[in-house]
Protein backbone atom coordinates (compact mmCIF):
# COMPACT_ATOMS: atom_id res chain seq x y z
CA UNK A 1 119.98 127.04 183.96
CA UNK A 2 120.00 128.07 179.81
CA UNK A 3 118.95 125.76 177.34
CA UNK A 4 122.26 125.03 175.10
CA UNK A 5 121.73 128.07 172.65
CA UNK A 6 120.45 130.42 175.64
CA UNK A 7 117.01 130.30 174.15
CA UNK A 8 115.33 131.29 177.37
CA UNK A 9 112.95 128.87 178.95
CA UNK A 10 109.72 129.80 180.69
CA UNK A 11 108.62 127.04 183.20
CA UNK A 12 104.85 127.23 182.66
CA UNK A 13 100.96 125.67 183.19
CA UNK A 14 99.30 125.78 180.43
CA UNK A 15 95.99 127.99 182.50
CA UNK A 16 98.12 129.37 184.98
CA UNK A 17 97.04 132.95 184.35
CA UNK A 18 100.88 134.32 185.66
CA UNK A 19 102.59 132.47 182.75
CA UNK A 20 99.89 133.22 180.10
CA UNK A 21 100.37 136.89 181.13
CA UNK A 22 103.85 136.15 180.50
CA UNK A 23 103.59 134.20 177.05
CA UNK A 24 101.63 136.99 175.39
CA UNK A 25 104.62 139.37 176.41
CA UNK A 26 107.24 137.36 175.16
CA UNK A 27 105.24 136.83 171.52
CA UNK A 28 104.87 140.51 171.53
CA UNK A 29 108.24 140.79 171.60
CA UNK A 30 108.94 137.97 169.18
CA UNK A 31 111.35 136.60 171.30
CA UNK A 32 111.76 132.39 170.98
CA UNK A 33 111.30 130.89 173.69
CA UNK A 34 110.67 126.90 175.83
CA UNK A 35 108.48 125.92 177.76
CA UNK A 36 109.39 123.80 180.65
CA UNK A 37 105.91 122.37 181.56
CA UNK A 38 105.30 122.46 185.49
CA UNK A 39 101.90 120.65 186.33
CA UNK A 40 99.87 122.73 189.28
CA UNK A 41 97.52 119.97 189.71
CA UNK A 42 100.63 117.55 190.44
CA UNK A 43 101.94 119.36 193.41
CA UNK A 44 105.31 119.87 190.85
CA UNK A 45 106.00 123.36 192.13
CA UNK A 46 106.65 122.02 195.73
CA UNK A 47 109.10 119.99 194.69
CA UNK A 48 112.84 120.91 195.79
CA UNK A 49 114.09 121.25 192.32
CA UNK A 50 111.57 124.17 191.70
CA UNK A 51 111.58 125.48 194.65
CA UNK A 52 115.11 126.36 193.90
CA UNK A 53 114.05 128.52 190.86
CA UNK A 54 110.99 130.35 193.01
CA UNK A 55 111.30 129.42 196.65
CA UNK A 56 107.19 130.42 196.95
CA UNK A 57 106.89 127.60 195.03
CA UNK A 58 104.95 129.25 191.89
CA UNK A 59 104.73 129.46 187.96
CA UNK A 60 106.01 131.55 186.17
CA UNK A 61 109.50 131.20 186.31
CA UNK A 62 111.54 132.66 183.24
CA UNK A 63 115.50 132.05 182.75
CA UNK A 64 116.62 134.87 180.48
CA UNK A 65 120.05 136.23 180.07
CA UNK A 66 121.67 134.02 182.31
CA UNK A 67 119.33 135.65 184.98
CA UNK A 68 116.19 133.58 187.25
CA UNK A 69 112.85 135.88 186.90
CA UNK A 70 110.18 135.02 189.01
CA UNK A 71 106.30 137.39 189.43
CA UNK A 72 104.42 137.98 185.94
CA UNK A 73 104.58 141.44 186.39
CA UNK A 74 108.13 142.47 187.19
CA UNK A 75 108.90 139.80 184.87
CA UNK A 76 107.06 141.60 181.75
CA UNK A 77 108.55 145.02 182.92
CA UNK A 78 111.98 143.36 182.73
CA UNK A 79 110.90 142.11 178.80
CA UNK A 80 110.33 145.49 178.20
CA UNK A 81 113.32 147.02 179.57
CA UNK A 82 115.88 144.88 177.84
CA UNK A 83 113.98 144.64 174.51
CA UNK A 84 112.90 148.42 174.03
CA UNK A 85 111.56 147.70 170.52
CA UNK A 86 107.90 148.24 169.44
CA UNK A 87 105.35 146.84 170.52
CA UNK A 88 106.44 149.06 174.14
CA UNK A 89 104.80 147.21 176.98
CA UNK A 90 104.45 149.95 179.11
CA UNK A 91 103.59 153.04 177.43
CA UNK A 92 106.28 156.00 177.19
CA UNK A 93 103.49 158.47 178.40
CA UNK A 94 104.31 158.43 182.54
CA UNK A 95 100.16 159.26 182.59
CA UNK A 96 99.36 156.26 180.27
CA UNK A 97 101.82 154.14 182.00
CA UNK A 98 100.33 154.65 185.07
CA UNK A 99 96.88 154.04 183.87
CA UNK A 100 98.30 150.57 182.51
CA UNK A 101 100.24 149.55 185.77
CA UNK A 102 97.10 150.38 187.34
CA UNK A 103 95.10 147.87 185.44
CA UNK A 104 97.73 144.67 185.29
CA UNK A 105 97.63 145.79 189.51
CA UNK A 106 93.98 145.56 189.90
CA UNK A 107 94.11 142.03 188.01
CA UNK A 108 97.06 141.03 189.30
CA UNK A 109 97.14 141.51 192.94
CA UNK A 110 92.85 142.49 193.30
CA UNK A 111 91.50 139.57 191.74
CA UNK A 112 93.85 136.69 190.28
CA UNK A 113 95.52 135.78 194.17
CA UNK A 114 91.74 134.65 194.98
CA UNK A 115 91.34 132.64 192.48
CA UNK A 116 94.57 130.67 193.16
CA UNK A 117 94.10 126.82 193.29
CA UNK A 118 96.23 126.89 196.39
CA UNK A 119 93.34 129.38 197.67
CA UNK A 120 90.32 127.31 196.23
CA UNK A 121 92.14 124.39 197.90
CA UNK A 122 91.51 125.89 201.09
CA UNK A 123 88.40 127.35 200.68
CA UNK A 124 87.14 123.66 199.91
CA UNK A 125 85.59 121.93 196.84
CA UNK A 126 82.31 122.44 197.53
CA UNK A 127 82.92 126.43 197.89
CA UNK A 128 85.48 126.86 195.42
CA UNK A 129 83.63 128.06 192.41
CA UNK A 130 81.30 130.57 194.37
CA UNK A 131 84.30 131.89 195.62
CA UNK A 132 86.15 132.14 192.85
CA UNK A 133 83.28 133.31 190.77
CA UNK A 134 82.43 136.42 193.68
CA UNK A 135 85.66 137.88 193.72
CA UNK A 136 85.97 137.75 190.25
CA UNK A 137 82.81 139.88 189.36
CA UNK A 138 83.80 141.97 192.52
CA UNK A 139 87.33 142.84 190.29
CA UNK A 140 85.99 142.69 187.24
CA UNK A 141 83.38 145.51 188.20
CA UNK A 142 86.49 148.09 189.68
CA UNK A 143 88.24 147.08 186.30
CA UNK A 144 85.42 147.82 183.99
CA UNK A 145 85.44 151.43 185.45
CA UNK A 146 89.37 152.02 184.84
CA UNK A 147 88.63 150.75 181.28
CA UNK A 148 85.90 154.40 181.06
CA UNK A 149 88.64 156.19 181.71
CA UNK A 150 91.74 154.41 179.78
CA UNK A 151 90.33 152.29 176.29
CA UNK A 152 90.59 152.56 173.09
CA UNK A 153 90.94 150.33 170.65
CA UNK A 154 93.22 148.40 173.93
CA UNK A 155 93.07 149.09 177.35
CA UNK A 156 95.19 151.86 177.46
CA UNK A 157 94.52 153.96 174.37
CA UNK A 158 95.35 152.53 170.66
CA UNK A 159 98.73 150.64 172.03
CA UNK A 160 98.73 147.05 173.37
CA UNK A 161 100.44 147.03 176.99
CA UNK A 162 100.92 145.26 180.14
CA UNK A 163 97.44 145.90 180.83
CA UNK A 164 96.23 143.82 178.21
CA UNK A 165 98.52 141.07 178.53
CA UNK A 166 96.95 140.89 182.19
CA UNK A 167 93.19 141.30 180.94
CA UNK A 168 93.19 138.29 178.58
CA UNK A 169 94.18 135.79 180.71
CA UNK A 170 91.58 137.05 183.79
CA UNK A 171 88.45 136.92 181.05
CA UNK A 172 89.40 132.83 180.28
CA UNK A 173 89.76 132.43 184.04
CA UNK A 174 86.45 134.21 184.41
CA UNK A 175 84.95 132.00 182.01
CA UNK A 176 86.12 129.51 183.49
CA UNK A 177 84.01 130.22 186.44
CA UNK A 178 80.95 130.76 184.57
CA UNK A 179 80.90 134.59 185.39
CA UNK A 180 78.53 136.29 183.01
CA UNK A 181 80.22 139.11 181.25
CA UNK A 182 77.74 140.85 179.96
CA UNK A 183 77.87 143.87 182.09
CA UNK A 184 81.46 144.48 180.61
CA UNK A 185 80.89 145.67 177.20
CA UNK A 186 84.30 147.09 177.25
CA UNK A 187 86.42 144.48 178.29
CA UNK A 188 84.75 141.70 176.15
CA UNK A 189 85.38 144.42 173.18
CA UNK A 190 89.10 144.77 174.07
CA UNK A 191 88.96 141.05 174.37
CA UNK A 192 87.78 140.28 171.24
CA UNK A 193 90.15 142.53 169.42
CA UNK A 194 93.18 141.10 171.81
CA UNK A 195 92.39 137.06 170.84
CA UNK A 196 92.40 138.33 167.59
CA UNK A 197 96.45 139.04 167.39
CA UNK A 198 98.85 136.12 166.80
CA UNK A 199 100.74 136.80 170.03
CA UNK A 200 97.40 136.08 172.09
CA UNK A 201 96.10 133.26 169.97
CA UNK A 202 99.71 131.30 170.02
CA UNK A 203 100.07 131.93 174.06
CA UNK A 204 96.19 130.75 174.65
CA UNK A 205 95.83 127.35 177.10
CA UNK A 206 95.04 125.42 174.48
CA UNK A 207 97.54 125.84 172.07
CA UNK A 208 100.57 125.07 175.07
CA UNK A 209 102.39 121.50 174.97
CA UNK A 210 100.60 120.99 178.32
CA UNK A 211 97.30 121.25 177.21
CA UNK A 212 95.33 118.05 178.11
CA UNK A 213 93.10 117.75 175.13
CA UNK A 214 90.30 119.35 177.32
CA UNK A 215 89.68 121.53 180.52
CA UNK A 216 89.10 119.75 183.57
């Protein structure tokens, strides 16, 4: 499925953290894309008809190049690869590149999976938030060590990579939950400087067609 000029479409939630990670790559690459809203809170990703584009039933789903890309991460590393123009996502330096996979990784699969409404679901409403809110800080404090050894100006030197496109979206999810960042001076600094760029302001919640008009 292409829209008629092959503008690819990303099928999206506005605060899903997986397709914000996935708008700020596609901005840094100032490649136009759609959105094709998909509403979490709806149940919309169970349906058949999406479950043919990601049979775990998830956002985000990006049509590119004629091709179905499901999973943030493999999904920016595929940006990357077929649009090798600067900004570079993942850093030529095999040492710096590894320091950046290991980042998106620790955010990706050590702290964002926990904090999945499908998980809070099952955790139950009146346990949700602590839970949510404990692993975050738990990730967050493993993350704000890698930072010692990586930052800069970003989280991997002077260069904005995968790493940061992962970062972002975890701090407004943490937020979210009311977890005090204070003890990460680093990451709120590389936050800062991140919401600060156009392709992080124009892929934040609020600004996506989705957006309700406020968070609930």
């Amino acid at each position: 499925m292409t829209s008629s000029d092959d503008t690819p479409i990303l099928y999206s939630y506005y605060r899903s953290s997986c397709a914000y990670r996935v708008r700020i790559a596609l901005n840094l690459k100032n490649i136009p894309f759609m959105i094709h809203p998909v509403n979490l809170r709806k149940g919309e990703t169970s349906t058949e008809a999406h479950k043919k584009l990601n049979p775990k039933g998830e956002v985000p789903v990006l049509i590119i190049d004629g091709n179905k890309l499901a999973q943030s991460i493999p999904i920016i590393e595929y940006i990357d690869e077929t649009h090798p123009t600067e900004p570079r996502i993942l850093p030529q330096d095999p040492y710096q590149r590894y320091q950046a996979r290991l980042i998106a990784e620790i955010i990706a699969s050590g702290i964002q999976p926990l904090q999945n409404l499908c998980v809070l679901k099952r955790v139950g409403e009146d346990k949700s938030a602590a839970w949510a809110h404990d692993f975050i800080k738990l990730g967050l404090d493993a993350l704000e060590k890698a930072l010692e050894e990586s930052a800069g100006k970003y989280c991997v030197g002077d260069q904005v990579t995968i790493a940061d496109c992962c970062l972002v979206p975890q701090l407004y999810n943490a937020r979210r939950f009311k977890v005090d960042l204070t003890p990460y001076p680093l990451m709120t600094a590389i936050d800062e400087r991140l919401n600060e760029l156009s392709a992080f302001k124009d892929a934040h919640p609020n600004c996506q067609v989705d957006y309700p008009g406020e968070e609930n």
